[in-house]
N, C-alpha and C. Protein backbone atom coordinates (compact mmCIF):
# COMPACT_ATOMS: atom_id res chain seq x y z
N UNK A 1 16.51 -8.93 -5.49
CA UNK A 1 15.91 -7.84 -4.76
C UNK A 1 16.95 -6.77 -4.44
N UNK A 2 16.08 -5.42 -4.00
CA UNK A 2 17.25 -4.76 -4.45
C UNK A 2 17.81 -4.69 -2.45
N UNK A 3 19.27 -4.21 -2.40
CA UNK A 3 19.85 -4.23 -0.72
C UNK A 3 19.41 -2.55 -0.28
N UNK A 4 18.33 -2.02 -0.65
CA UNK A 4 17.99 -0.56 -0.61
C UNK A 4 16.87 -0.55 0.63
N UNK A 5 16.90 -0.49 1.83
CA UNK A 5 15.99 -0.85 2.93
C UNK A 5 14.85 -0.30 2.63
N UNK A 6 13.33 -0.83 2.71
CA UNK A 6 12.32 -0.18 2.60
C UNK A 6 11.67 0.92 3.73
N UNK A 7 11.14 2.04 3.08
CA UNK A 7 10.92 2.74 4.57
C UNK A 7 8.86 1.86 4.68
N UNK A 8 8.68 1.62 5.41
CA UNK A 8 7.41 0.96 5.93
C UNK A 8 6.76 1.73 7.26
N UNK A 9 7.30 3.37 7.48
CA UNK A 9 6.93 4.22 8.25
C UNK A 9 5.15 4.44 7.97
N UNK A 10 5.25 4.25 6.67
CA UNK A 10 3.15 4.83 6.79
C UNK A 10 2.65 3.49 7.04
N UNK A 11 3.28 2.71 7.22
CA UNK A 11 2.20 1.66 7.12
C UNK A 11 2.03 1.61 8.79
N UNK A 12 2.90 1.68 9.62
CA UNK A 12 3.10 1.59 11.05
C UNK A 12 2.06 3.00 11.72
N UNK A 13 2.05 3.58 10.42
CA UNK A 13 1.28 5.15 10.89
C UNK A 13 -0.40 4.92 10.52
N UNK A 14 -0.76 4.02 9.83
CA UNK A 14 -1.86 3.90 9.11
C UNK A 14 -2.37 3.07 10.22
N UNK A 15 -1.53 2.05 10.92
CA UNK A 15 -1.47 1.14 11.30
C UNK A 15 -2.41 1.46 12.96
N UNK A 16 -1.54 2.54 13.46
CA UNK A 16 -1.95 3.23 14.38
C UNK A 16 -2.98 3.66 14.66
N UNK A 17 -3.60 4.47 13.15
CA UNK A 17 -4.67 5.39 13.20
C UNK A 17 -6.01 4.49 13.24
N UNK A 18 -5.96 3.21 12.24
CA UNK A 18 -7.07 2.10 12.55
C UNK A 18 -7.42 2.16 13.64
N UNK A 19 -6.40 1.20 14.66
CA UNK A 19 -6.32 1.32 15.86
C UNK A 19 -7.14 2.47 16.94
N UNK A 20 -6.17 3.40 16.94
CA UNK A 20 -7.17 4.58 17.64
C UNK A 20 -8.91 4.80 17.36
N UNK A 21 -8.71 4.81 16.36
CA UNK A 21 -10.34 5.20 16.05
C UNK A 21 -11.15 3.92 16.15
N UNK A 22 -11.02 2.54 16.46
CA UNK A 22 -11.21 1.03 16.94
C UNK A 22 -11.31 1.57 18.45
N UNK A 23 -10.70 1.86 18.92
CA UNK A 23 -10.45 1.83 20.75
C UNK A 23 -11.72 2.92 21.05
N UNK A 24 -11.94 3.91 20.10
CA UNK A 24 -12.68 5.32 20.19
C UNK A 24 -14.09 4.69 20.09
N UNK A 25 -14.50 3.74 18.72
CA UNK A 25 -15.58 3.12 18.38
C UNK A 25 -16.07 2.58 19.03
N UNK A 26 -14.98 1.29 20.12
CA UNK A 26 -15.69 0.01 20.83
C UNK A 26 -15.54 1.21 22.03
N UNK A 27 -15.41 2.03 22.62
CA UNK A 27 -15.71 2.56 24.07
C UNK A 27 -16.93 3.38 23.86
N UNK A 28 -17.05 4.31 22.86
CA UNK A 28 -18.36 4.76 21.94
C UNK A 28 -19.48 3.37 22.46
N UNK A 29 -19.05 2.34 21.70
CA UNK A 29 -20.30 1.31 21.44
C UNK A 29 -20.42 0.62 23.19
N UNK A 30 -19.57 0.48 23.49
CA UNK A 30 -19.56 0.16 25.09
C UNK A 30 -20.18 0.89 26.20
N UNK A 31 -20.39 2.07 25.68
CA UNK A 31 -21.02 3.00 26.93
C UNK A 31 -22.25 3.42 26.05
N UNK A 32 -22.43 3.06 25.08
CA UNK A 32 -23.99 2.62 24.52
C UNK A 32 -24.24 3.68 23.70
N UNK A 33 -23.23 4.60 23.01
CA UNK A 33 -23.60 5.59 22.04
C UNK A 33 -24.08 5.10 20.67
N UNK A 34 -24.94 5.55 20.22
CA UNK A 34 -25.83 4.74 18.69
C UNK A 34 -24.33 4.68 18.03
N UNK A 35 -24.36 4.11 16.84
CA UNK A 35 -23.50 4.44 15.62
C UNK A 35 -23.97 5.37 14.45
N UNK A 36 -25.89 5.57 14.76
CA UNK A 36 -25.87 6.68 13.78
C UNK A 36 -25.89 7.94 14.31
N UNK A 37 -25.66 7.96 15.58
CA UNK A 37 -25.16 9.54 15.92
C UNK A 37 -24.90 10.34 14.59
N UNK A 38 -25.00 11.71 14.27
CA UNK A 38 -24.66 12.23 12.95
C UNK A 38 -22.97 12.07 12.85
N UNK A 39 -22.69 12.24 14.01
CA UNK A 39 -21.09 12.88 14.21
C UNK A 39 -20.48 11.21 14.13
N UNK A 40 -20.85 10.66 14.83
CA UNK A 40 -20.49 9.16 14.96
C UNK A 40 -20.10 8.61 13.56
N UNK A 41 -21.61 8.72 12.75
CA UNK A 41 -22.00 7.55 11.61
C UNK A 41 -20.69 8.35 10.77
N UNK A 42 -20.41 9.48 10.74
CA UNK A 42 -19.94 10.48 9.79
C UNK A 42 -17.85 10.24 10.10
N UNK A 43 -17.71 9.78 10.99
CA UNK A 43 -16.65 9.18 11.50
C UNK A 43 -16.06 7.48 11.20
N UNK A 44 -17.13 7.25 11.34
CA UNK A 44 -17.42 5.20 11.03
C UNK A 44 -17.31 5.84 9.68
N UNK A 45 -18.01 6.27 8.92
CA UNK A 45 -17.67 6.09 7.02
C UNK A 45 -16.27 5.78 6.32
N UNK A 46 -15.80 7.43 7.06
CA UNK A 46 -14.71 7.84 7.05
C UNK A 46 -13.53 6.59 7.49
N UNK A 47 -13.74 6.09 8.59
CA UNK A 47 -12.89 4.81 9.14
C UNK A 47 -12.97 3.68 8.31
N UNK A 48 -13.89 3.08 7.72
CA UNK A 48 -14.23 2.13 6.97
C UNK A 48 -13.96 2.23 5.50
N UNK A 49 -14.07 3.38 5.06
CA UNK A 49 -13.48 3.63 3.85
C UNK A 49 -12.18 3.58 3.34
N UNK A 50 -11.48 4.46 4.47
CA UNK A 50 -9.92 4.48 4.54
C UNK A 50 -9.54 2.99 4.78
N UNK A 51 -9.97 2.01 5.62
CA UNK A 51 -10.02 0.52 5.69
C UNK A 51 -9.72 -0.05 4.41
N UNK A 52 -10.74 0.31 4.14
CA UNK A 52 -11.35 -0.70 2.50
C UNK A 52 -10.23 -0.08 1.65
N UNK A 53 -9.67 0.91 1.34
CA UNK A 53 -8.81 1.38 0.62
C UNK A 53 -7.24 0.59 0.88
N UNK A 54 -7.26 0.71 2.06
CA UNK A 54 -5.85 -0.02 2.59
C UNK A 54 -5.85 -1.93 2.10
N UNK A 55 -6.97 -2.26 2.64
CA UNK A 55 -7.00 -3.28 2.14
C UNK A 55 -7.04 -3.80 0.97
N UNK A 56 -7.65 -3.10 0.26
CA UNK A 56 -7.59 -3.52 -1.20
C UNK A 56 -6.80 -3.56 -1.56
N UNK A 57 -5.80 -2.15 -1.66
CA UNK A 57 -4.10 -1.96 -2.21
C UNK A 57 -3.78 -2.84 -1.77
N UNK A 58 -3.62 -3.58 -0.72
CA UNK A 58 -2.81 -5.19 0.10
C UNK A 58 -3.07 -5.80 -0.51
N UNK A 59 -4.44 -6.16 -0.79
CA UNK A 59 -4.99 -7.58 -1.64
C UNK A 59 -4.78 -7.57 -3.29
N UNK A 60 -4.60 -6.27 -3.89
CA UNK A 60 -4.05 -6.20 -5.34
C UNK A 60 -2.82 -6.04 -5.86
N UNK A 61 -1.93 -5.26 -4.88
CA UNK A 61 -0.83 -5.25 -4.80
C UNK A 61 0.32 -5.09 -4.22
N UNK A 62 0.19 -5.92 -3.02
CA UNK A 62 0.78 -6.38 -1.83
C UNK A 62 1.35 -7.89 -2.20
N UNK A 63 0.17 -8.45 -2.36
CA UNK A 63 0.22 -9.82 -1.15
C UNK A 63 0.44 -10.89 -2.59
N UNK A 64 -0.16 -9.95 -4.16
CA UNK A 64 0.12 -11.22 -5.00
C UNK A 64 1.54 -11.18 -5.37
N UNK A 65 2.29 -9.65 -5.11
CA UNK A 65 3.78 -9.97 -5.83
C UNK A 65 3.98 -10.63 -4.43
N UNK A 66 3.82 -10.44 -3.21
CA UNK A 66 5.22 -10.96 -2.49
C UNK A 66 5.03 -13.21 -2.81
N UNK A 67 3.39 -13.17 -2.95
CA UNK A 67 2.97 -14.73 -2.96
C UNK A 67 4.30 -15.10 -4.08
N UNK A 68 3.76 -14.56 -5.09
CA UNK A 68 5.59 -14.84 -6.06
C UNK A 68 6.36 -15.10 -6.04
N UNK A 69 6.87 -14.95 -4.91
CA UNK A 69 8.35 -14.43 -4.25
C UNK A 69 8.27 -15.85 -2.79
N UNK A 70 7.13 -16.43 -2.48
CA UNK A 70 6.91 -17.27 -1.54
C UNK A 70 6.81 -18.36 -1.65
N UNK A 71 5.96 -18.39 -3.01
CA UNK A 71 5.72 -19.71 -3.68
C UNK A 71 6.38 -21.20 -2.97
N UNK A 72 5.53 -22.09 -2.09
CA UNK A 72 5.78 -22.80 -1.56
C UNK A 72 7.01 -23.35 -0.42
N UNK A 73 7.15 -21.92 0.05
CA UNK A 73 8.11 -21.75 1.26
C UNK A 73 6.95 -21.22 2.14
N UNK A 74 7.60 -21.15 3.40
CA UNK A 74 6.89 -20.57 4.95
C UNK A 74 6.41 -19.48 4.38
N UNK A 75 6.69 -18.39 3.97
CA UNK A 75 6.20 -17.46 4.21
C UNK A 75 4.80 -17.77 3.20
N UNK A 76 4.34 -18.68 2.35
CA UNK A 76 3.03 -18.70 2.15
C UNK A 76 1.86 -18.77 2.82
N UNK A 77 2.26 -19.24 4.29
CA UNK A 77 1.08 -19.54 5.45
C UNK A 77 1.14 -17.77 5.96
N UNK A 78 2.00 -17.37 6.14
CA UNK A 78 1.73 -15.65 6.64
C UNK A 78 0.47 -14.89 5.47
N UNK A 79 1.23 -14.88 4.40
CA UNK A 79 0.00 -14.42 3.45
C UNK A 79 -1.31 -14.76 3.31
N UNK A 80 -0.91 -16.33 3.60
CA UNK A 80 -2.92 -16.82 3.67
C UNK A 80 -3.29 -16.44 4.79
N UNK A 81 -2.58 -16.08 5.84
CA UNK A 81 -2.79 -15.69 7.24
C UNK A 81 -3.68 -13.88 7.15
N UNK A 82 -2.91 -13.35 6.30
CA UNK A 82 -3.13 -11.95 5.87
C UNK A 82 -4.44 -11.86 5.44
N UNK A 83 -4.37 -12.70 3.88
CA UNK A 83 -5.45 -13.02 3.31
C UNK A 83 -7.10 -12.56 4.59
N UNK A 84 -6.86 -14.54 5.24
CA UNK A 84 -8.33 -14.68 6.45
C UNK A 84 -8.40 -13.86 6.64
N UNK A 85 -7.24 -12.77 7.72
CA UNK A 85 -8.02 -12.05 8.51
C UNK A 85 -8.61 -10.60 7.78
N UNK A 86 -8.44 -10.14 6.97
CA UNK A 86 -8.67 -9.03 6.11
C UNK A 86 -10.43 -9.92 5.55
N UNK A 87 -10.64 -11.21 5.48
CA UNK A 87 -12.05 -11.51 5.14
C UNK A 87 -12.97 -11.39 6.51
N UNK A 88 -11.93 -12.02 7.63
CA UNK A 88 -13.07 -11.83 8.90
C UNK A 88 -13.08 -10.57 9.19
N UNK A 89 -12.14 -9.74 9.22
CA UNK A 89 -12.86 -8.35 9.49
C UNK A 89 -13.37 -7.47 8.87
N UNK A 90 -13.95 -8.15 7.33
CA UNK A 90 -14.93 -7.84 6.87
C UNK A 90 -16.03 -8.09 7.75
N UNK A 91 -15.91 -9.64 8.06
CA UNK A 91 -17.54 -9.93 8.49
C UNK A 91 -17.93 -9.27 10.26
N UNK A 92 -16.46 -8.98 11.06
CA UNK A 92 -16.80 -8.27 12.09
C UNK A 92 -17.15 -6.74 12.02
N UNK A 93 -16.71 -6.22 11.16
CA UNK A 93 -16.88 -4.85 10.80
C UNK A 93 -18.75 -4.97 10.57
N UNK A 94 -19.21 -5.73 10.32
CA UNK A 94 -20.42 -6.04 9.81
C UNK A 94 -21.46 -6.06 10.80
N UNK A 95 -20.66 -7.17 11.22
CA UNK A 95 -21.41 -7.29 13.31
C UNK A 95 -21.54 -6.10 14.21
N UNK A 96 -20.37 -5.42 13.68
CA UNK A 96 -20.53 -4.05 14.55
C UNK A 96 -21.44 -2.98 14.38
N UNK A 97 -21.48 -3.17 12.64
CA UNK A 97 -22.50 -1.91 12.20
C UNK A 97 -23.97 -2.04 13.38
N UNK A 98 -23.90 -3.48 13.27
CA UNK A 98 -25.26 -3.84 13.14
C UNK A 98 -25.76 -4.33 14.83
N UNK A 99 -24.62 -4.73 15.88
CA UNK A 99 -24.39 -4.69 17.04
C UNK A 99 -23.18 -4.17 17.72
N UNK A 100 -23.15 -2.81 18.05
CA UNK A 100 -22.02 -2.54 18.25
C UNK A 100 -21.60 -3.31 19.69
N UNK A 101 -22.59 -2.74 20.57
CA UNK A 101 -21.94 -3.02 21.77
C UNK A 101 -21.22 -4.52 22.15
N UNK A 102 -22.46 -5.75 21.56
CA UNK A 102 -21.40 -7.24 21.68
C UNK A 102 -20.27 -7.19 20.72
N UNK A 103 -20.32 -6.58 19.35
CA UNK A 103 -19.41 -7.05 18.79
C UNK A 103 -18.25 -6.36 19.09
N UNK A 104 -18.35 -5.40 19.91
CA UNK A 104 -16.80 -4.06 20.01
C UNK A 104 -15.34 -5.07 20.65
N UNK A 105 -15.41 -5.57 21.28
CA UNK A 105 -14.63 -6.67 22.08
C UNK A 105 -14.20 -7.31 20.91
N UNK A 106 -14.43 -8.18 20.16
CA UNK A 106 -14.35 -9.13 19.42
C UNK A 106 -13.37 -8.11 18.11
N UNK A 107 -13.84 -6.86 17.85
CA UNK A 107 -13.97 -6.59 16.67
C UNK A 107 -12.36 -5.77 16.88
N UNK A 108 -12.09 -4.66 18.02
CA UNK A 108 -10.78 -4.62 18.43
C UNK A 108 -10.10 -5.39 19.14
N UNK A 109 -10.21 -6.44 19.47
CA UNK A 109 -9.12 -7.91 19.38
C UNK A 109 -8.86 -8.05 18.08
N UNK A 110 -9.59 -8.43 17.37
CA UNK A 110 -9.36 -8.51 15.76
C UNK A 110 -8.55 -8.09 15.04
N UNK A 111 -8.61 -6.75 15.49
CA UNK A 111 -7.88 -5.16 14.71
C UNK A 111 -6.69 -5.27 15.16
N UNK A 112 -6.09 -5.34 16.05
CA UNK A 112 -4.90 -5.26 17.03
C UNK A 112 -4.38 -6.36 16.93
N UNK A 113 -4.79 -7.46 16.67
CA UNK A 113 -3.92 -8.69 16.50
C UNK A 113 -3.70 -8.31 14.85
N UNK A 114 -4.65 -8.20 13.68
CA UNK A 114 -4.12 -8.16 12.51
C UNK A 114 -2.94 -7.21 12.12
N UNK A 115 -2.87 -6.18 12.98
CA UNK A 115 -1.99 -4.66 12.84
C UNK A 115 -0.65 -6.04 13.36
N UNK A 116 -0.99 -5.92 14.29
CA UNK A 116 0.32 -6.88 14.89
C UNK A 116 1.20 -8.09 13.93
N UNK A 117 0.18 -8.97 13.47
CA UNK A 117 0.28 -10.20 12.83
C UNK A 117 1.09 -9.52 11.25
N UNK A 118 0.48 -7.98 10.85
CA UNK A 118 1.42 -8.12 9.75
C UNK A 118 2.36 -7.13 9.49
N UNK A 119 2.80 -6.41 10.93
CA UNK A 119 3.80 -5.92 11.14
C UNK A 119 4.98 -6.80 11.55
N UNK A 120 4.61 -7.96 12.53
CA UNK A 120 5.56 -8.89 13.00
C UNK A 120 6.12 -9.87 11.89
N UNK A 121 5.19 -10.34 10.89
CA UNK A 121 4.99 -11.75 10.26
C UNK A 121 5.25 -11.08 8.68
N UNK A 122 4.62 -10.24 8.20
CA UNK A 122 4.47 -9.90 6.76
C UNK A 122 5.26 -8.85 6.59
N UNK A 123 5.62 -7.95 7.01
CA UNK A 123 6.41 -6.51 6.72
C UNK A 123 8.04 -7.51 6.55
N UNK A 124 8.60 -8.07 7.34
CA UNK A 124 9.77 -8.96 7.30
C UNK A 124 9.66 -9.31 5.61
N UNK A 125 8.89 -9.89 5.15
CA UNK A 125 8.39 -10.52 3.76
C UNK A 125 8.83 -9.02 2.90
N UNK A 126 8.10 -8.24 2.95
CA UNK A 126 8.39 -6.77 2.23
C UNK A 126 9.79 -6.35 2.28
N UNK A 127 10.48 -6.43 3.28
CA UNK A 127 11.88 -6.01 3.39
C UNK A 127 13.24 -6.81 2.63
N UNK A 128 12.48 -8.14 3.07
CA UNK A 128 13.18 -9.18 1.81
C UNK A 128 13.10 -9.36 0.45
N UNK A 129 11.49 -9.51 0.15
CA UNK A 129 11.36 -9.95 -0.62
C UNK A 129 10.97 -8.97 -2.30
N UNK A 130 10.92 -7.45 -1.64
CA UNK A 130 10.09 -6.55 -2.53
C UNK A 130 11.26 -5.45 -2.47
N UNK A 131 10.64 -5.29 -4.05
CA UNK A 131 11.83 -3.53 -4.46
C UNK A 131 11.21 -2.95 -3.95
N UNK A 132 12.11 -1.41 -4.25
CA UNK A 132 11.28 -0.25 -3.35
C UNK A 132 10.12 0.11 -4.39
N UNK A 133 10.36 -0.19 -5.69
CA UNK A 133 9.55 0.30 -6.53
C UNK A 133 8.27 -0.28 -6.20
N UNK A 134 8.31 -1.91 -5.85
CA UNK A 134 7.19 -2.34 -5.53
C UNK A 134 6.24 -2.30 -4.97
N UNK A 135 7.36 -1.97 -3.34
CA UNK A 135 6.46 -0.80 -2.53
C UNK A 135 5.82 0.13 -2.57
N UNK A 136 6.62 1.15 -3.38
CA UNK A 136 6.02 2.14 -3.83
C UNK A 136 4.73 2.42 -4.68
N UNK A 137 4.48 1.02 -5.53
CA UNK A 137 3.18 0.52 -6.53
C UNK A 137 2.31 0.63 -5.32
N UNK A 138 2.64 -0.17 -4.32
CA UNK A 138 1.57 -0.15 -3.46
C UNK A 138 0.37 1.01 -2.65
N UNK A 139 1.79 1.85 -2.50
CA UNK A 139 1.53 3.27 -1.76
C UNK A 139 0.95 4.23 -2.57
N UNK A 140 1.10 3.73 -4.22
CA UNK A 140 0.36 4.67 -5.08
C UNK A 140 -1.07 4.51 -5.21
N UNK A 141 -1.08 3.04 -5.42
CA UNK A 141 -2.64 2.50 -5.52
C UNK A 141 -3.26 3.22 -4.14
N UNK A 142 -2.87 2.83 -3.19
CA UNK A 142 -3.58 3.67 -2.06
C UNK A 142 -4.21 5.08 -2.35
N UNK A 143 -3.02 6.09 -2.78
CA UNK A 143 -3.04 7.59 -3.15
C UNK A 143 -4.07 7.40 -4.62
N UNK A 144 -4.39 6.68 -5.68
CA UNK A 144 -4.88 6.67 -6.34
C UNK A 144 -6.62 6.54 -5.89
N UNK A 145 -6.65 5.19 -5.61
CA UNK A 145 -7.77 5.61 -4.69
C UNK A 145 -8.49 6.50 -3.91
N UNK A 146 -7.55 6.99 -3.28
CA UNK A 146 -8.34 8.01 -2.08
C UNK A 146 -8.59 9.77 -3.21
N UNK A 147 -7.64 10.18 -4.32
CA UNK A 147 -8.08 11.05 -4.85
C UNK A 147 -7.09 11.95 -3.84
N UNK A 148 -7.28 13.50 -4.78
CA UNK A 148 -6.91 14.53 -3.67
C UNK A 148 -7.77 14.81 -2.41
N UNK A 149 -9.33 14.64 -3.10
CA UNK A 149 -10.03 15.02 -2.06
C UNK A 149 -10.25 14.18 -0.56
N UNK A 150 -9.74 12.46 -1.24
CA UNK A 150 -9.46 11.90 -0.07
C UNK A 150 -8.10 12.23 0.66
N UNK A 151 -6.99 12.14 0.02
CA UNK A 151 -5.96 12.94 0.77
C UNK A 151 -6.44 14.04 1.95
N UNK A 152 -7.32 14.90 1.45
CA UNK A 152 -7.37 16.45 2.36
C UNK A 152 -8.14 16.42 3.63
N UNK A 153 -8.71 14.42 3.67
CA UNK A 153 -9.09 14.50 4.96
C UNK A 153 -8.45 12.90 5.34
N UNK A 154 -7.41 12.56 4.83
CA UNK A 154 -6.67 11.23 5.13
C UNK A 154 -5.94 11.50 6.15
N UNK A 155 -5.08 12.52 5.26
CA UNK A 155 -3.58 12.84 6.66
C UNK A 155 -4.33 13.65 7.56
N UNK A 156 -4.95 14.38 7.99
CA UNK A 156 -5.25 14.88 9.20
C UNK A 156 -6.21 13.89 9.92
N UNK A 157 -6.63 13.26 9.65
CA UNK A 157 -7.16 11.95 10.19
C UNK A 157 -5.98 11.06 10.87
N UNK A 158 -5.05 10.91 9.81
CA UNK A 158 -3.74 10.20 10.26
C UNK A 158 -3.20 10.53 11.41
N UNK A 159 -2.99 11.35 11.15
CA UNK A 159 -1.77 12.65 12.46
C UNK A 159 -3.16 12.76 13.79
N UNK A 160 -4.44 12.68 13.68
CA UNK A 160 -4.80 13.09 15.00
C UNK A 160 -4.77 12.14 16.28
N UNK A 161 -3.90 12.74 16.81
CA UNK A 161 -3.28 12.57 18.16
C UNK A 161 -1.93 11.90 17.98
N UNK A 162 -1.20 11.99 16.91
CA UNK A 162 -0.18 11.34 16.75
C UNK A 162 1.23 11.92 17.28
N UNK A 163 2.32 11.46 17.66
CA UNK A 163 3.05 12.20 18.55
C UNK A 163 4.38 12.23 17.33
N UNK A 164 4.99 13.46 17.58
CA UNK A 164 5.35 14.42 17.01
C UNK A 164 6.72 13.19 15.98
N UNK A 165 7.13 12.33 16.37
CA UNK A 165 8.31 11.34 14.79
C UNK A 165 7.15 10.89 14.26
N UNK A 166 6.08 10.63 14.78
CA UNK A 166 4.93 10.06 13.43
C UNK A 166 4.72 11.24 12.59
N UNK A 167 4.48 12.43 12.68
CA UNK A 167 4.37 13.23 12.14
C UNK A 167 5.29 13.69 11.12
N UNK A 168 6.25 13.96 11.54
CA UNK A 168 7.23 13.98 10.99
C UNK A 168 7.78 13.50 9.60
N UNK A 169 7.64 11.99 10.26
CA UNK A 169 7.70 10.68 9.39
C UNK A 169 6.46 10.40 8.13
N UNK A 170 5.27 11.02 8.63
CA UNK A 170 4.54 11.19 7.42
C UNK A 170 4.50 12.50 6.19
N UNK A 171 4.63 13.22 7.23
CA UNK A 171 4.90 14.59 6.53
C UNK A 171 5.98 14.29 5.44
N UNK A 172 7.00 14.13 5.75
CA UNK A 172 7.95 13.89 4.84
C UNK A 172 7.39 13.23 3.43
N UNK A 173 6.62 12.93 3.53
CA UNK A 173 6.33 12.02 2.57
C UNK A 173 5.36 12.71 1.37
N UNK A 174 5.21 14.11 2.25
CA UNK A 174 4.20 14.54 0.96
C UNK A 174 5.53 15.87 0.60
N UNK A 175 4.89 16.44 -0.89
CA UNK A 175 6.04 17.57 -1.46
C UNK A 175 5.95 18.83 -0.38
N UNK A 176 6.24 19.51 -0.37
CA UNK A 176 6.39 20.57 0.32
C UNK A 176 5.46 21.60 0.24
N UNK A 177 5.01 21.75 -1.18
CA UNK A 177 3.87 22.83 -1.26
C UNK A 177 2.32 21.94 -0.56
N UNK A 178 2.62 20.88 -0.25
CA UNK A 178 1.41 19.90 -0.20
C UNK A 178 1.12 20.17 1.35
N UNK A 179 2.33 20.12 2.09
CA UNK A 179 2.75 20.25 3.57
C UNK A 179 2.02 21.59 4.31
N UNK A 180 1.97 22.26 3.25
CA UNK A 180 1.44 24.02 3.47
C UNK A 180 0.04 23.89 3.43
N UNK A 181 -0.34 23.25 2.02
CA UNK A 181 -1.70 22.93 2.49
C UNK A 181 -2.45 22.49 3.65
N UNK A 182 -1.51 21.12 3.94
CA UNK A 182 -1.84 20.50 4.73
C UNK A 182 -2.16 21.50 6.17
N UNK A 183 -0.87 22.06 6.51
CA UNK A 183 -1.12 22.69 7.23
C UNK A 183 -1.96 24.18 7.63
N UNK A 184 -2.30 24.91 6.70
CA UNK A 184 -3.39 25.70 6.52
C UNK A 184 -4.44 25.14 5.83
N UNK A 185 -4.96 24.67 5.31
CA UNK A 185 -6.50 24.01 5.16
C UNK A 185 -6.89 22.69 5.49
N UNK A 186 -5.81 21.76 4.98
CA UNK A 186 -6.75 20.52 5.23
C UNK A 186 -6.75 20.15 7.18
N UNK A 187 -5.88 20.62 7.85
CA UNK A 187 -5.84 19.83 9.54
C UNK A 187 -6.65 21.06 9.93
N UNK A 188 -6.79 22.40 9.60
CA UNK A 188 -8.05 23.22 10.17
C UNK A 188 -9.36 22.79 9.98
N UNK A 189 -9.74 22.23 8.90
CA UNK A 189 -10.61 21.40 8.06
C UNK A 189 -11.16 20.69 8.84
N UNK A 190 -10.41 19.50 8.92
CA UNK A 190 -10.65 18.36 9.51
C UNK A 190 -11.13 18.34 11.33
N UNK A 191 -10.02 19.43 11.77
CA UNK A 191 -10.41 20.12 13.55
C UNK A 191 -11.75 20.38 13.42
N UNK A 192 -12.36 21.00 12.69
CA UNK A 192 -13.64 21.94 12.49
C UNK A 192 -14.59 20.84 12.55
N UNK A 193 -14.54 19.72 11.64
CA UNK A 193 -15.25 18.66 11.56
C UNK A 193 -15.48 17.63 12.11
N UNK A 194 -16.44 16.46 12.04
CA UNK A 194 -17.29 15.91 13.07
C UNK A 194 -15.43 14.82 13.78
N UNK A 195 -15.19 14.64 14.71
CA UNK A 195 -14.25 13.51 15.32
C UNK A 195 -14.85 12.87 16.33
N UNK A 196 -13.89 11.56 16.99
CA UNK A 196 -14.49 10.81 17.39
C UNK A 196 -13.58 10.97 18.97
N UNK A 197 -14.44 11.24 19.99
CA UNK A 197 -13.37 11.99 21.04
C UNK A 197 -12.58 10.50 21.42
N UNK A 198 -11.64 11.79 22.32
CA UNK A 198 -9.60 10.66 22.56
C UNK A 198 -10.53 10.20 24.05
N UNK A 199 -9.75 9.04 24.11
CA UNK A 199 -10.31 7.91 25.37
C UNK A 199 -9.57 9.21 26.56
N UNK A 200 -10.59 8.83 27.81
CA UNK A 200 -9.81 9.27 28.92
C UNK A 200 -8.30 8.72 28.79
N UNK A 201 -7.60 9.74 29.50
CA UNK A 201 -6.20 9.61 29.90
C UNK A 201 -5.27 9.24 28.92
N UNK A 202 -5.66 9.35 27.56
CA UNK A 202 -4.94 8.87 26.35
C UNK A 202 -4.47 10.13 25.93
């Protein structure tokens, strides 16, 4: 492996944004707002999609090179660990569509322990065990997926409410003429369009 440290900044940023819009959903579903609100349902897509995208890249090309690299040492129980919970929160994501208000509790416990479980437990695995190139396979499949047109409402999704080294730290990451965009069309874009309001006092 190579001694070249991985940067794992978007994933801690991606990581975040789940999160937020989880805390936004279950207080939404807690104080009894539908989920097909127009603005709501049009927010949940958007959240669930970007989900399913993240996860997949993990499950295609994440979790089978590092298994490789684990093959009957400890760190194989983290990955199957990865594995479960990416299936149960399929099936809570499910519960929620369909009951938000019981399942909101259940469903961000879920979320917040998995963000946790594979920042603490699995990212360690990435730093050891994976090139940067590998990483980088990963981060493409993501970008492959989502398209430009998913890009032009990813990162401003990302960044909202994010405090100013997350920003930073993602920005960097796109070219420079991309940054311009970003910043004259796609985060005006995205302001204009349906969001999911910030919790009191957050």
């Amino acid at each position: 492996m190579s001694d070249q440290r991985i940067d794992t900044s978007m994933m801690y940023a991606v990581h975040d944004a789940f999160q937020r819009d989880m805390d936004r959903f279950a207080d939404l579903a807690e104080r009894g707002t539908p989920l097909d609100a127009p603005d709501v349902a049009a927010c949940w897509t958007r959240f669930t999609r970007f989900l399913h995208i993240h996860h997949t890249a993990e499950d295609t090309h994440l979790w089978p090179v590092l298994q490789e690299r684990v093959a009957g040492g400890p760190g194989e129980a983290v990955l199957e660990r990865m594995e479960r919970e990416h299936r149960e929160l399929t099936t809570l994501l499910h519960d929620f569509q369909h009951d938000p208000r019981n399942a909101a509790g259940w469903l961000r416990t879920a979320m917040t322990e998995h963000c946790e479980h594979e920042e603490e437990q699995a990212l360690p695995l990435v730093q050891t065990l994976l090139t940067p190139d590998e990483w980088n396979a990963f981060g493409d499949e993501q970008r492959r997926r989502l398209g430009i047109g998913g890009a032009a409402s990813f990162f401003p999704w990302l960044l909202d409410g994010a405090d100013e080294t997350t920003r930073r730290n993602v920005l960097r990451h796109l070219p420079p003429p991309v940054r311009v965009v970003y910043r004259a069309v796609w985060r005006p874009r995205y302001l204009r369009g349906p969001r999911l309001p910030a919790l009191a006092g957050v």
